[in-house]
C-alpha atoms as a PDB file:
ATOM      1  CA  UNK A   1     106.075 227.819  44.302  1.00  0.00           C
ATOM      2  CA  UNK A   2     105.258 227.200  47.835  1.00  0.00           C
ATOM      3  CA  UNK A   3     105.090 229.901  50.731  1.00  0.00           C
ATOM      4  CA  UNK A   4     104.663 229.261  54.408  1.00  0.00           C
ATOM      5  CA  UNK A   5     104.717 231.253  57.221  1.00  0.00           C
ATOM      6  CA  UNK A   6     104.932 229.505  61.228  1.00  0.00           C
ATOM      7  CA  UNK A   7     105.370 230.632  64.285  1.00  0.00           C
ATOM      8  CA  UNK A   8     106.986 227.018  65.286  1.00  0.00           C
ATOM      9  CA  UNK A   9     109.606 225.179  64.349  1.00  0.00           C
ATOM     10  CA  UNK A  10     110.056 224.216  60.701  1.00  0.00           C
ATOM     11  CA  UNK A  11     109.774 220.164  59.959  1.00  0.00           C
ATOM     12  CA  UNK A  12     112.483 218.856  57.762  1.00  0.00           C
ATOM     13  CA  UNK A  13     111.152 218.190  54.362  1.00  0.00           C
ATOM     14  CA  UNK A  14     110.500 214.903  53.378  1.00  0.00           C
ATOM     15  CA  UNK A  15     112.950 213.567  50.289  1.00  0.00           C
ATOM     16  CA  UNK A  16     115.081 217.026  49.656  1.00  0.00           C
ATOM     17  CA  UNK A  17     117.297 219.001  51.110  1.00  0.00           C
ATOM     18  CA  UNK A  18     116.727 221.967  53.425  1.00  0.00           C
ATOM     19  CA  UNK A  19     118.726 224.927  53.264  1.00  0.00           C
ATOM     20  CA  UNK A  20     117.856 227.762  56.248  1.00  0.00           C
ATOM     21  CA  UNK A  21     118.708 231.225  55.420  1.00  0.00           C
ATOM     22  CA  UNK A  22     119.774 233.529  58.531  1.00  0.00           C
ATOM     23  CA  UNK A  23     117.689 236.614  57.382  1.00  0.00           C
ATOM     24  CA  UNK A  24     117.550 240.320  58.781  1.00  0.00           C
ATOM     25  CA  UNK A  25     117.011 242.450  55.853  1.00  0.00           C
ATOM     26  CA  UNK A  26     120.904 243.163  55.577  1.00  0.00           C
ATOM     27  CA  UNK A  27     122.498 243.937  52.301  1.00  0.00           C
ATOM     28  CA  UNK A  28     124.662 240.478  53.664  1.00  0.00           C
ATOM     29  CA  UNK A  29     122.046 238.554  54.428  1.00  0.00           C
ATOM     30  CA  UNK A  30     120.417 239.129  50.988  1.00  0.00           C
ATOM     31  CA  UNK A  31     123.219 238.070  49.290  1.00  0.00           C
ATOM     32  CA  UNK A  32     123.142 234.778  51.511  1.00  0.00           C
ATOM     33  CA  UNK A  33     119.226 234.220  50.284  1.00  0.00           C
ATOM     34  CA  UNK A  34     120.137 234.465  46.667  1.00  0.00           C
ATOM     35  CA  UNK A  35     122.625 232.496  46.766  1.00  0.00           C
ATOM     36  CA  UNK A  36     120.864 229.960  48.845  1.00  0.00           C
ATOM     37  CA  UNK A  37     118.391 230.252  45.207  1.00  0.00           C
ATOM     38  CA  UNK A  38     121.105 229.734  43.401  1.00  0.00           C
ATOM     39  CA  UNK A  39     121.543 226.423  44.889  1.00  0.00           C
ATOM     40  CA  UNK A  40     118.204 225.189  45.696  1.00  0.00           C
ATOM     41  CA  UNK A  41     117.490 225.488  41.735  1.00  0.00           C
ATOM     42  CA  UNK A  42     120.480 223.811  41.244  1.00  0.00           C
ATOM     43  CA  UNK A  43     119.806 220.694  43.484  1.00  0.00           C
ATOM     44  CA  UNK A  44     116.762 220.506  44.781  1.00  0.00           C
ATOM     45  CA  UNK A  45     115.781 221.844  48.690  1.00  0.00           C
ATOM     46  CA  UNK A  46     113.178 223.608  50.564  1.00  0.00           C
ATOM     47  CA  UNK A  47     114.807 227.132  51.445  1.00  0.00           C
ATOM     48  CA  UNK A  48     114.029 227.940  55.377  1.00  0.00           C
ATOM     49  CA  UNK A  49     114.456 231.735  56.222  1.00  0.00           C
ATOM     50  CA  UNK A  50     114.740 232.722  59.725  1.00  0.00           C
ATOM     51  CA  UNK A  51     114.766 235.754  61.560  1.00  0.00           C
ATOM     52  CA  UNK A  52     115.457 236.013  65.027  1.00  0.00           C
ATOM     53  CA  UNK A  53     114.367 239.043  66.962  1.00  0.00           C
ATOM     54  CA  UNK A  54     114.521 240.153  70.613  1.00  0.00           C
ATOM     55  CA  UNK A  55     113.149 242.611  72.723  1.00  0.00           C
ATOM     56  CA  UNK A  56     115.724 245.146  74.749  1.00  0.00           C
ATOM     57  CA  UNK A  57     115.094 244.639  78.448  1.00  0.00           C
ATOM     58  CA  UNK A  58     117.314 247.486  80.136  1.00  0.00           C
ATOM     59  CA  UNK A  59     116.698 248.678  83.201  1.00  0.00           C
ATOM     60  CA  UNK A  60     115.702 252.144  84.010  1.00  0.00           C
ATOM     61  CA  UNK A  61     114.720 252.951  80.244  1.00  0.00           C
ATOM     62  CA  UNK A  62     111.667 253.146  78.423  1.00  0.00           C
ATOM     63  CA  UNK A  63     111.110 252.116  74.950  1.00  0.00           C
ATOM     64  CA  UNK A  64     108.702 253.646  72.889  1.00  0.00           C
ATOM     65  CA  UNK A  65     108.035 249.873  70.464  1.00  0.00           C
ATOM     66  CA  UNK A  66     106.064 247.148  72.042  1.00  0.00           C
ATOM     67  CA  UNK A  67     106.723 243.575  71.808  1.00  0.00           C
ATOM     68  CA  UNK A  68     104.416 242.787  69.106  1.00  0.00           C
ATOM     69  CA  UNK A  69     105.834 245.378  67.137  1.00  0.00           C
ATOM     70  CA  UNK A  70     109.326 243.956  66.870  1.00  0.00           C
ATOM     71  CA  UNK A  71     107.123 240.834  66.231  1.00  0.00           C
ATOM     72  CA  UNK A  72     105.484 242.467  63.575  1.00  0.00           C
ATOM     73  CA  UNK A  73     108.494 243.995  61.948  1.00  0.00           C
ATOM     74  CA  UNK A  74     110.535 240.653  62.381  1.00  0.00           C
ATOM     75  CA  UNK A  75     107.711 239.036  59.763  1.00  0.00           C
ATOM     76  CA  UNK A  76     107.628 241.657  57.470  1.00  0.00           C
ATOM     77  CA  UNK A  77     111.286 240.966  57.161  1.00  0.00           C
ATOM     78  CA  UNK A  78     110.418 236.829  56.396  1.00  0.00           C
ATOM     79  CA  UNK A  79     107.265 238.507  54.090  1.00  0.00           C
ATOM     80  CA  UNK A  80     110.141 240.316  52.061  1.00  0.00           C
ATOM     81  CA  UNK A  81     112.329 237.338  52.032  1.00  0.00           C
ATOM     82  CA  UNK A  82     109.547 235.187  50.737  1.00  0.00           C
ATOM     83  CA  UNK A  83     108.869 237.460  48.226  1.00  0.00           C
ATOM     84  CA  UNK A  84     111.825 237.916  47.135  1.00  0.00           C
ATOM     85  CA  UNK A  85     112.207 233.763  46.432  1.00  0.00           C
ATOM     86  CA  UNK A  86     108.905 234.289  44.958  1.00  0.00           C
ATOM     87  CA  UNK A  87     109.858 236.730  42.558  1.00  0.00           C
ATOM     88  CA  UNK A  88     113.523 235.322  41.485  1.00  0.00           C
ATOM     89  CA  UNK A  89     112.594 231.427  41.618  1.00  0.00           C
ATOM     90  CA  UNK A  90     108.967 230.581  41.660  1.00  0.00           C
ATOM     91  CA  UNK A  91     109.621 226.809  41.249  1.00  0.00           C
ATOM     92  CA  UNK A  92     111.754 227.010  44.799  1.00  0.00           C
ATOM     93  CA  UNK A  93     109.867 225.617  47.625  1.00  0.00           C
ATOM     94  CA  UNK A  94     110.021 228.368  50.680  1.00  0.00           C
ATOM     95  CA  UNK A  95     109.211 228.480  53.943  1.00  0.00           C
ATOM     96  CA  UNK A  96     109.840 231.028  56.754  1.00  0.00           C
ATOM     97  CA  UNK A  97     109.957 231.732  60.314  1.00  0.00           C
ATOM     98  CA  UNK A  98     110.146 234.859  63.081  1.00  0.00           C
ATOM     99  CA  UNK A  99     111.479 233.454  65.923  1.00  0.00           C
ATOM    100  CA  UNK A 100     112.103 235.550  69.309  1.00  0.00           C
ATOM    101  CA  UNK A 101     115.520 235.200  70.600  1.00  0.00           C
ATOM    102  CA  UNK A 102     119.016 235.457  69.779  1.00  0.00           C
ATOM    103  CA  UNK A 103     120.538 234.699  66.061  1.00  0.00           C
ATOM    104  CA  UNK A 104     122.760 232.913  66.567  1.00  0.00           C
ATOM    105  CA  UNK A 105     121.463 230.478  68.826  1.00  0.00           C
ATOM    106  CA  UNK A 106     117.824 230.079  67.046  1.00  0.00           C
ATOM    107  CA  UNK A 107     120.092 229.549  63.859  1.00  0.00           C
ATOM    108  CA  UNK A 108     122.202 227.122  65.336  1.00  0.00           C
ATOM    109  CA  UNK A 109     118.598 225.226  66.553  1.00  0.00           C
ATOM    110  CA  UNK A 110     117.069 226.101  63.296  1.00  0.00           C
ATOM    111  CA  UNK A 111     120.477 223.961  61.418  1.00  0.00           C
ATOM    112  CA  UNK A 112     119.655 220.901  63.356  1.00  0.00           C
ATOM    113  CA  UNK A 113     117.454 219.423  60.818  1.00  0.00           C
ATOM    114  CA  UNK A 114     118.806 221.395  57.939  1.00  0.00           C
ATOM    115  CA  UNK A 115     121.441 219.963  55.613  1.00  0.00           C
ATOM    116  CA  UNK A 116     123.287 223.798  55.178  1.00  0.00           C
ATOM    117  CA  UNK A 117     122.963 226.870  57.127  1.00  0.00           C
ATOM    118  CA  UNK A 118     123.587 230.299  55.041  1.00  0.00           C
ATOM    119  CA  UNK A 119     124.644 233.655  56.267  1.00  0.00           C
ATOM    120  CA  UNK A 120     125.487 236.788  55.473  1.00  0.00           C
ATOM    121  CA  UNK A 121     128.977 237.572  56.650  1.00  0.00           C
ATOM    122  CA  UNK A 122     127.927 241.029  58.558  1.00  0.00           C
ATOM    123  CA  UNK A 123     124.213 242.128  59.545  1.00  0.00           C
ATOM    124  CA  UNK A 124     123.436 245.194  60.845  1.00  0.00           C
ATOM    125  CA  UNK A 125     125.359 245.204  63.455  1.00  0.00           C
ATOM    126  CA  UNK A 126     127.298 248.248  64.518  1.00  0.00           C
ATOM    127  CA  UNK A 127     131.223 247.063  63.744  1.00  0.00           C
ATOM    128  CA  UNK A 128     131.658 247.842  60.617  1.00  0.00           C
ATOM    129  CA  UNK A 129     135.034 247.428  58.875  1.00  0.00           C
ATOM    130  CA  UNK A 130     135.540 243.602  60.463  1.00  0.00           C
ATOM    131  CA  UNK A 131     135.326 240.633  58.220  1.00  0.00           C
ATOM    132  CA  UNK A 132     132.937 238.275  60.089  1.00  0.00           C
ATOM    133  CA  UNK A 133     129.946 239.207  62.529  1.00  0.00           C
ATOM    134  CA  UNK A 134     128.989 237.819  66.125  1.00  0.00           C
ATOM    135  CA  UNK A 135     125.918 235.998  64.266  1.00  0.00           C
ATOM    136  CA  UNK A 136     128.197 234.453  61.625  1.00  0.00           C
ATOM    137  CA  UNK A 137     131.300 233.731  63.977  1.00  0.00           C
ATOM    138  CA  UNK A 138     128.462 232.110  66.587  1.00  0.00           C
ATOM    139  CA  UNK A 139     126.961 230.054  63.575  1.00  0.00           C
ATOM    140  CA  UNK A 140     130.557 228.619  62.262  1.00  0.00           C
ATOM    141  CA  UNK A 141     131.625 227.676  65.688  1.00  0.00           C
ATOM    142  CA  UNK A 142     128.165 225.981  66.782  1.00  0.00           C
ATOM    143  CA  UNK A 143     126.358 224.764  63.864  1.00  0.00           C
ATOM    144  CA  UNK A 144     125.690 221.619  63.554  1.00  0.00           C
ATOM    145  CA  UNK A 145     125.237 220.951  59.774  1.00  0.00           C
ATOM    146  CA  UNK A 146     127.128 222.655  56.625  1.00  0.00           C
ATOM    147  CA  UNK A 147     127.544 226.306  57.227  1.00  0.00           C
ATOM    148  CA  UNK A 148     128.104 228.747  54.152  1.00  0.00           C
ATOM    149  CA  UNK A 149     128.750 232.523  55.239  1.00  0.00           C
ATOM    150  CA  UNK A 150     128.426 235.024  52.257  1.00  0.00           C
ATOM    151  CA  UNK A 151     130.666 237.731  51.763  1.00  0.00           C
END
């Protein structure tokens, strides 16, 4: 088992495949990670999990959480995916990756070097009831690699 944690951009892996899981601690985006497992034990890759975070900028209110703590509770959520890989596949190679900005766009820029993206097919976002979310209707339309969305 390998674990890493960056800040930057993850390399490609040299000689397997790299799978990046989209990753915000939804009951979706679990099911994405596992099986993302699922098929890194079955042919071999290096499983990438990203979460992308931002920081509300509205004018006129005040937020009561800083900057570093949606930075702080963005890798807690990679910690818990990397555990979780850990725990259900220790011979899986992971690697994660909190990176501030929009999902779907750092997913899309995260796919570039991968050879499949994975999502969940709804986050946490507040529509429930539809089939597909922003992040995994952004993803399909501007991914550049493979793109599996989990139901």
């Amino acid at each position: 088992m390998t674990i890493t944690e960056t800040r930057n951009e993850l390399a490609p892996p040299e000689g397997r495949r790299r799978i990046v899981v989209g990753f915000d601690g939804s009951d979706s985006s679990i099911k994405a990670l596992d099986w993302a497992i699922a098929e890194a034990a079955h042919a071999p890759a290096v499983i990438d999990v990203v979460t992308a975070w931002t920081f509300p900028m509205v004018m006129g209110y005040a937020f009561t959480t800083t900057v570093s703590e949606v930075d702080h509770a963005a890798r807690d959520l990679v910690d818990h995916a990397l555990t979780h890989v850990a725990e259900i596949a220790p011979d899986v190679t992971v690697r994660g990756e909190a990176v501030d900005g929009a999902a779907g766009p750092a997913l899309v820029q995260a796919g570039r070097a991968a050879d499949m993206l994975v999502v969940g097919s709804r986050g946490h976002g507040g529509w429930h009831g539809v089939l597909l979310g922003s992040v995994s209707a952004y993803v399909a339309r501007h991914a550049p690699c493979s793109v599996v969305i989990i139901r």
